[in-house]
C-alpha atoms as a PDB file:
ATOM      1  CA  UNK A   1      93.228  98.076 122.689  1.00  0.00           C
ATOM      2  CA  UNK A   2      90.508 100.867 123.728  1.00  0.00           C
ATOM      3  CA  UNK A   3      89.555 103.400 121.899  1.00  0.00           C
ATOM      4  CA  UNK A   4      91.121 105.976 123.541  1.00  0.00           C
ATOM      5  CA  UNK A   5      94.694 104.283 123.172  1.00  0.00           C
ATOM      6  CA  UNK A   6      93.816 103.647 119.590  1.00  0.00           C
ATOM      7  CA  UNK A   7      93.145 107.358 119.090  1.00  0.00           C
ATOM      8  CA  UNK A   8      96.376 108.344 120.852  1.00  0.00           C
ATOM      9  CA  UNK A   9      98.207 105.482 118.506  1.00  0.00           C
ATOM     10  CA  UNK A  10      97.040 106.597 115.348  1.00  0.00           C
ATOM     11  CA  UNK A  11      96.401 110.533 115.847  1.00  0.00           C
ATOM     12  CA  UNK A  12      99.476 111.920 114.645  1.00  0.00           C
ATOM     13  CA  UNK A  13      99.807 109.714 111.299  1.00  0.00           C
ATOM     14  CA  UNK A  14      96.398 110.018 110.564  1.00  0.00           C
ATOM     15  CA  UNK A  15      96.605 113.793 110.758  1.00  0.00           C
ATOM     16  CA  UNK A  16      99.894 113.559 108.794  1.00  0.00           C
ATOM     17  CA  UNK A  17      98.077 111.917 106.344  1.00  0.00           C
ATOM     18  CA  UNK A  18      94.807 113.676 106.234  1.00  0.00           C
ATOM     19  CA  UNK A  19      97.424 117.018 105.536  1.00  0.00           C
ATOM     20  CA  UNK A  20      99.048 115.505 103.127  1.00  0.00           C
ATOM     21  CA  UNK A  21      95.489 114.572 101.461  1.00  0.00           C
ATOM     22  CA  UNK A  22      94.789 118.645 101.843  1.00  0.00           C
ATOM     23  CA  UNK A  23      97.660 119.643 100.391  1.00  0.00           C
ATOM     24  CA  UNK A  24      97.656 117.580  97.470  1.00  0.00           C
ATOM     25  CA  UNK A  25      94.151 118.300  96.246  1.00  0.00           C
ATOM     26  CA  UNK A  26      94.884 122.136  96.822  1.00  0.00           C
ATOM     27  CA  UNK A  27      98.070 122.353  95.159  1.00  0.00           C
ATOM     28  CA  UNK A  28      96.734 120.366  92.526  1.00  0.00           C
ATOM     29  CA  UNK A  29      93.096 121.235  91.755  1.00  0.00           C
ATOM     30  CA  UNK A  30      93.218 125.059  92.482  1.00  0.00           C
ATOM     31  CA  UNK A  31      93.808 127.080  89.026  1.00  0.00           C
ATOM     32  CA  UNK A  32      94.072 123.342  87.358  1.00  0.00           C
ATOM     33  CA  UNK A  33      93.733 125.056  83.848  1.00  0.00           C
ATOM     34  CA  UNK A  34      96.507 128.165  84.784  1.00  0.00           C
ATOM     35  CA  UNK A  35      99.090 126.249  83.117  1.00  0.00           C
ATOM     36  CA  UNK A  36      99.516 126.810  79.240  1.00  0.00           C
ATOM     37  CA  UNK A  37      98.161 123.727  77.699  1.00  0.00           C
ATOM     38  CA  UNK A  38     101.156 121.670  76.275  1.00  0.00           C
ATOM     39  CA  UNK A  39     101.694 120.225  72.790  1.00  0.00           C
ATOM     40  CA  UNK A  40     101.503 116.570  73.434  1.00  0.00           C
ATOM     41  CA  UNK A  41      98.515 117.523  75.900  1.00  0.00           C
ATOM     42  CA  UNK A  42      96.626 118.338  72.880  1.00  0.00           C
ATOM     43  CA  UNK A  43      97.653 115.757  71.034  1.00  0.00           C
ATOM     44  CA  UNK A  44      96.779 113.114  73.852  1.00  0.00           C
ATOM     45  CA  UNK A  45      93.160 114.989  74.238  1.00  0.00           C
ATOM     46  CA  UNK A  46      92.364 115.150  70.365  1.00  0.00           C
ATOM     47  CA  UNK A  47      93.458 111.165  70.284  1.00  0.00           C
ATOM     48  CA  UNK A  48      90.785 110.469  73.289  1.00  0.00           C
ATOM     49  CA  UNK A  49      87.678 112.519  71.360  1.00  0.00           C
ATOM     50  CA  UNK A  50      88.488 110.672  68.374  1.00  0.00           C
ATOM     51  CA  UNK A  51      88.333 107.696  69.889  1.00  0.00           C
ATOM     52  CA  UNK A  52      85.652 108.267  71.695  1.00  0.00           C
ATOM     53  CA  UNK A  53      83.682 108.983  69.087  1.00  0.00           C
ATOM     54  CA  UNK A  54      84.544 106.456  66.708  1.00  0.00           C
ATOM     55  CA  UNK A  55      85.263 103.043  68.352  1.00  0.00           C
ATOM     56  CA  UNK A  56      87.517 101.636  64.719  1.00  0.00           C
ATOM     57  CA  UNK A  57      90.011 103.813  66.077  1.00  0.00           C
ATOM     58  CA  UNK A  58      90.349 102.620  69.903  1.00  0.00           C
ATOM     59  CA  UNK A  59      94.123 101.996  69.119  1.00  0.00           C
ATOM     60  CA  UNK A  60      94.833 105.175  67.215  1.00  0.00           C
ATOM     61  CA  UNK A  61      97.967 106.438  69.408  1.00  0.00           C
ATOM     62  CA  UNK A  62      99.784 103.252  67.577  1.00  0.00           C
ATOM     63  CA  UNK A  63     100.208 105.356  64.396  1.00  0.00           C
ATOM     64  CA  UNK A  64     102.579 107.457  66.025  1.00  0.00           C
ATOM     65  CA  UNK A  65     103.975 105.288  68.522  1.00  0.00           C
ATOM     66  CA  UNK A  66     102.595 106.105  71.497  1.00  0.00           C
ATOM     67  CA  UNK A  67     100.844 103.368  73.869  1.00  0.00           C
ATOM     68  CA  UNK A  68      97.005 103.919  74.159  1.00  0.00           C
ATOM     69  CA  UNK A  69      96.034 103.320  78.217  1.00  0.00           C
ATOM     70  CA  UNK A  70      96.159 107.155  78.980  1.00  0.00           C
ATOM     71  CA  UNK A  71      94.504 107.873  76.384  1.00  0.00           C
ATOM     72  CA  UNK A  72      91.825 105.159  77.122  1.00  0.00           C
ATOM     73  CA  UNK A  73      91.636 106.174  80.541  1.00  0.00           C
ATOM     74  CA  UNK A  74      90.357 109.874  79.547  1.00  0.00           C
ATOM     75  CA  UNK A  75      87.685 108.898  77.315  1.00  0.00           C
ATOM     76  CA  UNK A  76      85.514 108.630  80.330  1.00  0.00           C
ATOM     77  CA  UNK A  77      85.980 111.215  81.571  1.00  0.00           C
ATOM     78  CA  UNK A  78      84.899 113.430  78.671  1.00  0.00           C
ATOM     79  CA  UNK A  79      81.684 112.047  78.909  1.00  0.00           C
ATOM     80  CA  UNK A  80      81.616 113.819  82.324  1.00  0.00           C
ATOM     81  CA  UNK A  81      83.473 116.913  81.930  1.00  0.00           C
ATOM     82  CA  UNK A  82      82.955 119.683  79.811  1.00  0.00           C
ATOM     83  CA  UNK A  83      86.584 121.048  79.438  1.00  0.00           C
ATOM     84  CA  UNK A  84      88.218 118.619  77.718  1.00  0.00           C
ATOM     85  CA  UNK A  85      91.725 119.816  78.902  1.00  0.00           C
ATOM     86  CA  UNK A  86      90.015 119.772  81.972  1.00  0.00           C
ATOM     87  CA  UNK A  87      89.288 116.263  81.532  1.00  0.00           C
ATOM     88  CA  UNK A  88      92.666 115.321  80.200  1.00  0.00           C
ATOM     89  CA  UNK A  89      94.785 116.882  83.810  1.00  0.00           C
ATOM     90  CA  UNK A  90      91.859 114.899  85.751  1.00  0.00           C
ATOM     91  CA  UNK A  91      93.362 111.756  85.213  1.00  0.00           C
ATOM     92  CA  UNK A  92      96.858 112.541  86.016  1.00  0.00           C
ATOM     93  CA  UNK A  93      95.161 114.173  88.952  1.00  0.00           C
ATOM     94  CA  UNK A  94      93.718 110.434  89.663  1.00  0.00           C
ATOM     95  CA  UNK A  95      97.100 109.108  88.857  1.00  0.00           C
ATOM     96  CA  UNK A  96      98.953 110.919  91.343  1.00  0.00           C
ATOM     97  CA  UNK A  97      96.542 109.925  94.474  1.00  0.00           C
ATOM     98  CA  UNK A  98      96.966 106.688  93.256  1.00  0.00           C
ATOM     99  CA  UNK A  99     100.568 107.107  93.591  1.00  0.00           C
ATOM    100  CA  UNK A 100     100.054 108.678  96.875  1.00  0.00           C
ATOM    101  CA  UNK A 101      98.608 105.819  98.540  1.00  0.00           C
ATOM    102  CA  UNK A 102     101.293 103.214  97.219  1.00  0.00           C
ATOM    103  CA  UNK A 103     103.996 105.379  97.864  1.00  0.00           C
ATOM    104  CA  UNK A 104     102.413 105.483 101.924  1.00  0.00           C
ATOM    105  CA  UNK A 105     101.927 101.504 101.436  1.00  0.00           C
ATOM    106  CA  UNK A 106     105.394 100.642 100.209  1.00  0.00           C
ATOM    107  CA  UNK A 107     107.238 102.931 103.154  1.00  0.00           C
ATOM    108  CA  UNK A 108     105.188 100.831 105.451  1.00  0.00           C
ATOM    109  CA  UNK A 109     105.844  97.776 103.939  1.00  0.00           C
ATOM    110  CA  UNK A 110     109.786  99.197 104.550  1.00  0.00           C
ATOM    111  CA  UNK A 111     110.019 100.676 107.676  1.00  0.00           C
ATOM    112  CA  UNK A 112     106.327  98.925 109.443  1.00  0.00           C
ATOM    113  CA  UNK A 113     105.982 102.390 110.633  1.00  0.00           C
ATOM    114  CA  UNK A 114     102.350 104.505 110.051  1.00  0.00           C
ATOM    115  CA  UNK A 115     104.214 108.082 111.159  1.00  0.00           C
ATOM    116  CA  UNK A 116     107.153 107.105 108.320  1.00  0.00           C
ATOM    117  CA  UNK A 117     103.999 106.066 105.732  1.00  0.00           C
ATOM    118  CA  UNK A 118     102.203 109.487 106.405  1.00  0.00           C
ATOM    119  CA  UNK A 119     105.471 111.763 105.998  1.00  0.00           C
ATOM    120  CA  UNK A 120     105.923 109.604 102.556  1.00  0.00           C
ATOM    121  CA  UNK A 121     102.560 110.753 101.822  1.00  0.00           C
ATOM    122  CA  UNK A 122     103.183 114.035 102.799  1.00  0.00           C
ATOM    123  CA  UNK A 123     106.556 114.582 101.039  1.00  0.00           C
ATOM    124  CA  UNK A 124     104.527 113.130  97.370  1.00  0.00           C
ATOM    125  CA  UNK A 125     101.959 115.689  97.797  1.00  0.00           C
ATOM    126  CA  UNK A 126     103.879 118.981  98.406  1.00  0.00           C
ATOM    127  CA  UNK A 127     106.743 117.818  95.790  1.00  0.00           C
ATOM    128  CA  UNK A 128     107.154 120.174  93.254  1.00  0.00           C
ATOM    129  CA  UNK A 129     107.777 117.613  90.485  1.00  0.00           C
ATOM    130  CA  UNK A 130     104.921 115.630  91.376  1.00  0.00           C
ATOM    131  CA  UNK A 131     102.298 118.550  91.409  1.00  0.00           C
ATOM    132  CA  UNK A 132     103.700 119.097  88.065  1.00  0.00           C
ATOM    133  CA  UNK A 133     103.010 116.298  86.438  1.00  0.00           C
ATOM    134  CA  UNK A 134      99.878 115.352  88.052  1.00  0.00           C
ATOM    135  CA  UNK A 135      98.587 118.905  86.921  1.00  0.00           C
ATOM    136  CA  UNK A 136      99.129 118.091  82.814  1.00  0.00           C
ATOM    137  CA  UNK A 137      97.255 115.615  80.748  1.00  0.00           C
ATOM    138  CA  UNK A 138     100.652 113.615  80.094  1.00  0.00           C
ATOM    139  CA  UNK A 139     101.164 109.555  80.336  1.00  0.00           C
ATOM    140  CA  UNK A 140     103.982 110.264  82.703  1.00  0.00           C
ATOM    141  CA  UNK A 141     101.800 110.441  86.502  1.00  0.00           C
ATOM    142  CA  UNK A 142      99.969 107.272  85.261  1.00  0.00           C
ATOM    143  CA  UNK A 143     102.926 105.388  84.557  1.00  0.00           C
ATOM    144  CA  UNK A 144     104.555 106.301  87.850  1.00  0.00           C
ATOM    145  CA  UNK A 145     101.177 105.446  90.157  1.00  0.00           C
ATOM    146  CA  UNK A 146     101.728 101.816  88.153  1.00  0.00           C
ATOM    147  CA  UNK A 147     105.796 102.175  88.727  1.00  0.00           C
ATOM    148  CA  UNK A 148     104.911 102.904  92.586  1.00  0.00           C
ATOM    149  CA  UNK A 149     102.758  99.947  92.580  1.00  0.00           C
ATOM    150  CA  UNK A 150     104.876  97.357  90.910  1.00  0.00           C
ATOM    151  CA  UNK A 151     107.171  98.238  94.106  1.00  0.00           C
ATOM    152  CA  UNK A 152     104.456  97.849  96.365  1.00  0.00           C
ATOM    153  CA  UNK A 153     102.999  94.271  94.737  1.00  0.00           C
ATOM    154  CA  UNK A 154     106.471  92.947  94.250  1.00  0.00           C
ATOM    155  CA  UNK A 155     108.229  93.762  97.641  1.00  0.00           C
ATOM    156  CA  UNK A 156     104.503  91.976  99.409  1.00  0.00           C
ATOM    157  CA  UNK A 157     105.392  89.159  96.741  1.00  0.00           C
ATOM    158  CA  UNK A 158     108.992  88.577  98.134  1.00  0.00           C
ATOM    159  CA  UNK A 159     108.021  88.558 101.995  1.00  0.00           C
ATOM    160  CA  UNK A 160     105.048  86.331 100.864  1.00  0.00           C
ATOM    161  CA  UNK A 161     104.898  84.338  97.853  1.00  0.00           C
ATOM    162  CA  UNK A 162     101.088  84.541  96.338  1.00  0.00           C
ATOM    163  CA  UNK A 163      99.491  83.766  93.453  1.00  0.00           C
ATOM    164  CA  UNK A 164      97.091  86.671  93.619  1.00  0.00           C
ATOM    165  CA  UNK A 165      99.702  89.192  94.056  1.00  0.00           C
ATOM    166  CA  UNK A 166     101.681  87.598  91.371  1.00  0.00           C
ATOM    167  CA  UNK A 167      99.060  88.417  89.212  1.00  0.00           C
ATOM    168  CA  UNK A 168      98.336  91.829  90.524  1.00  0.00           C
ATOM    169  CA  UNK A 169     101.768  92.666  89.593  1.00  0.00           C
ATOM    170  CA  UNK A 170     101.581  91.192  86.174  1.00  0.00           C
ATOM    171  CA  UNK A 171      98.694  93.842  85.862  1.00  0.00           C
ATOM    172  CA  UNK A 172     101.201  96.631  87.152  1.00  0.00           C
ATOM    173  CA  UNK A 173     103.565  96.111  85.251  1.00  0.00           C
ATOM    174  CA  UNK A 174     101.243  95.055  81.938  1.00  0.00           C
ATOM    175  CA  UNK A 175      99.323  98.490  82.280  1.00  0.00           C
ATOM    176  CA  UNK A 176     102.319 100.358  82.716  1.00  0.00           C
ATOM    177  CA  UNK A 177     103.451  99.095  79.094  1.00  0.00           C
ATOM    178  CA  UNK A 178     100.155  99.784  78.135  1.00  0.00           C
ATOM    179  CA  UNK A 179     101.101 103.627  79.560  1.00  0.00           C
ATOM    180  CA  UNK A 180     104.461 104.149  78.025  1.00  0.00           C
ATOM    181  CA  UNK A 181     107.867 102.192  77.013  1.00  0.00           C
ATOM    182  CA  UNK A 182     109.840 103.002  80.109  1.00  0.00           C
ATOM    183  CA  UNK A 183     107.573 100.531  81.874  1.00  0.00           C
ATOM    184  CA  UNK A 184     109.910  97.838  81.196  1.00  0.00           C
ATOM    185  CA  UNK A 185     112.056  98.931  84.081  1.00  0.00           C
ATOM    186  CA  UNK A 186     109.393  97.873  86.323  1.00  0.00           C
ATOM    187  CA  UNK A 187     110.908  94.175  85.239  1.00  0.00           C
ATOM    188  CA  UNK A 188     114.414  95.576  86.560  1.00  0.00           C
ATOM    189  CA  UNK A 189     112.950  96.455  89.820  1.00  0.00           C
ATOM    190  CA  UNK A 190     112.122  92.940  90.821  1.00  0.00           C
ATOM    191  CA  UNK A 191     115.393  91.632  91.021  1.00  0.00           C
ATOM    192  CA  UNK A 192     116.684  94.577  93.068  1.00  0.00           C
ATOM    193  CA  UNK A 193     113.668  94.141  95.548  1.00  0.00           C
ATOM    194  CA  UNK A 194     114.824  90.419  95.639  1.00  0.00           C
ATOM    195  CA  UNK A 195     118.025  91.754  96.895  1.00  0.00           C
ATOM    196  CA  UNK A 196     116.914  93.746  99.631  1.00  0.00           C
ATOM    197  CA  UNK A 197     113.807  92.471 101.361  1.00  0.00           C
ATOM    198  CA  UNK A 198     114.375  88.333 100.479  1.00  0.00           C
ATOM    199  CA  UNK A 199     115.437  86.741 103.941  1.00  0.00           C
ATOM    200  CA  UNK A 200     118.270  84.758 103.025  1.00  0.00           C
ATOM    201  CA  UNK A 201     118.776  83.486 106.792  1.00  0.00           C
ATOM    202  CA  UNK A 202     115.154  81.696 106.987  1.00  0.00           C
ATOM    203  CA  UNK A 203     114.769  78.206 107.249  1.00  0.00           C
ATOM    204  CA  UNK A 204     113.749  76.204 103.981  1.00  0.00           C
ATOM    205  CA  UNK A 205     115.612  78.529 101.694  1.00  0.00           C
ATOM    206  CA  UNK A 206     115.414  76.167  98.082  1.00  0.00           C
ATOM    207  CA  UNK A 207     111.980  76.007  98.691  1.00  0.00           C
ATOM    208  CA  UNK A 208     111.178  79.227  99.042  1.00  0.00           C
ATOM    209  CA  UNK A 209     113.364  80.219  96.051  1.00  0.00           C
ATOM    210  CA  UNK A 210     111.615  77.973  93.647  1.00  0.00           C
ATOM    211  CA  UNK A 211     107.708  78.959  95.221  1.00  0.00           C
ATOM    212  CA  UNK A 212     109.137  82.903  94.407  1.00  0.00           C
ATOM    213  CA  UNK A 213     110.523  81.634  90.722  1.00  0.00           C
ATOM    214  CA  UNK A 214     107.043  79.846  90.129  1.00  0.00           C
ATOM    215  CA  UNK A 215     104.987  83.219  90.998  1.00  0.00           C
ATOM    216  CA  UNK A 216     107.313  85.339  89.201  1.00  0.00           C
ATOM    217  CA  UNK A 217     106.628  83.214  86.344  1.00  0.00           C
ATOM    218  CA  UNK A 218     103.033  84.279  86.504  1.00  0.00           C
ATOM    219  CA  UNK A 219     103.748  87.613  86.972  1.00  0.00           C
ATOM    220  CA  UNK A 220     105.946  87.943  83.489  1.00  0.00           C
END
């Protein structure tokens, strides 16, 4: 392929994408503070100073029932960022691009097509309830990037059975229950990705069913 035919190939759904990359850092970073700082934000912020501070309590969040990963992930960044609120809608912020990016993988992993992928990524980043959440120092846009990516791992895992995405998605889905509770779904979802995307017609079907078991073992 020449350049030029590459260019002509890829020109509209990398300028989808490239929007949709616009957008969602404007919508997102612009005025990041206008929004009243929630309860739980301030809960979730206080939690990460203490434990950054004092390292006994690196699993503080326990005490009230509440998984720690969000709160471990925003630690860093108050080393680096004055506002700690700030700080706090940073990582969502992070969360959501992350999201963006699977979401574009897993609708090309559907569809195999790059203008579909883009318009994914362009529908994530001017969504309403997705530049809410990924404006608020919450749990909930860090458990959805790994939700979006335990679709991703697990749909490449059933077209091709591999031990290294098997234990990419164990991560997924392991960090997600490190996020919040409702990460258990992301269990659910395998079997309904099974049901879709396995190819029940292709030759050497028991074998294929038991190397899928044996990496889904590794995943759980």
């Amino acid at each position: 392929m020449t350049s030029k035919a590459f260019i002509v190939k890829f020109r509209l759904p990398l300028l989808i994408f490239f929007s949709a990359l616009v957008l969602f850092f404007s919508l997102r970073l612009i005025n990041l503070t206008r929004i009243p700082v929630f309860v739980d934000e301030a809960i979730y912020i206080r939690w990460s100073q203490i434990m950054r501070n004092e390292p006994s309590l690196r699993f503080l969040p326990l005490s009230d029932g509440k998984q720690p990963l969000f709160m471990w992930a925003t630690m860093p960044a108050l080393k680096y960022v004055s506002d700690p609120l700030v700080a706090g809608r940073l990582v969502s912020l992070f969360a959501g691009l992350i999201s963006l990016i699977g979401l574009s993988l897993l609708t090309f992993t559907l569809t195999a097509s790059l203008p579909i992928a883009s318009f994914a990524a362009l529908f994530y980043a001017i969504l309403p309830f997705t530049v809410f959440f990924d404006r608020l120092a919450l749990a909930d846009s860090l458990l959805a990037a790994f939700g979006v990516w335990s679709l991703v791992l697990g749909s490449w895992l059933i077209k091709k059975p591999r031990l290294d995405s098997a234990m990419l998605l164990g991560f997924a889905i392991g960090f997600g229950l490190l996020t919040n509770t409702p990460a258990v779904f992301f269990y659910l979802w395998q079997p309904l990705l099974f049901l879709f995307l396995f190819d029940f017609r292709a030759p050497h079907l028991r074998r294929r069913l038991i190397k899928l078991g044996a990496v889904w073992l590794v995943t759980v």
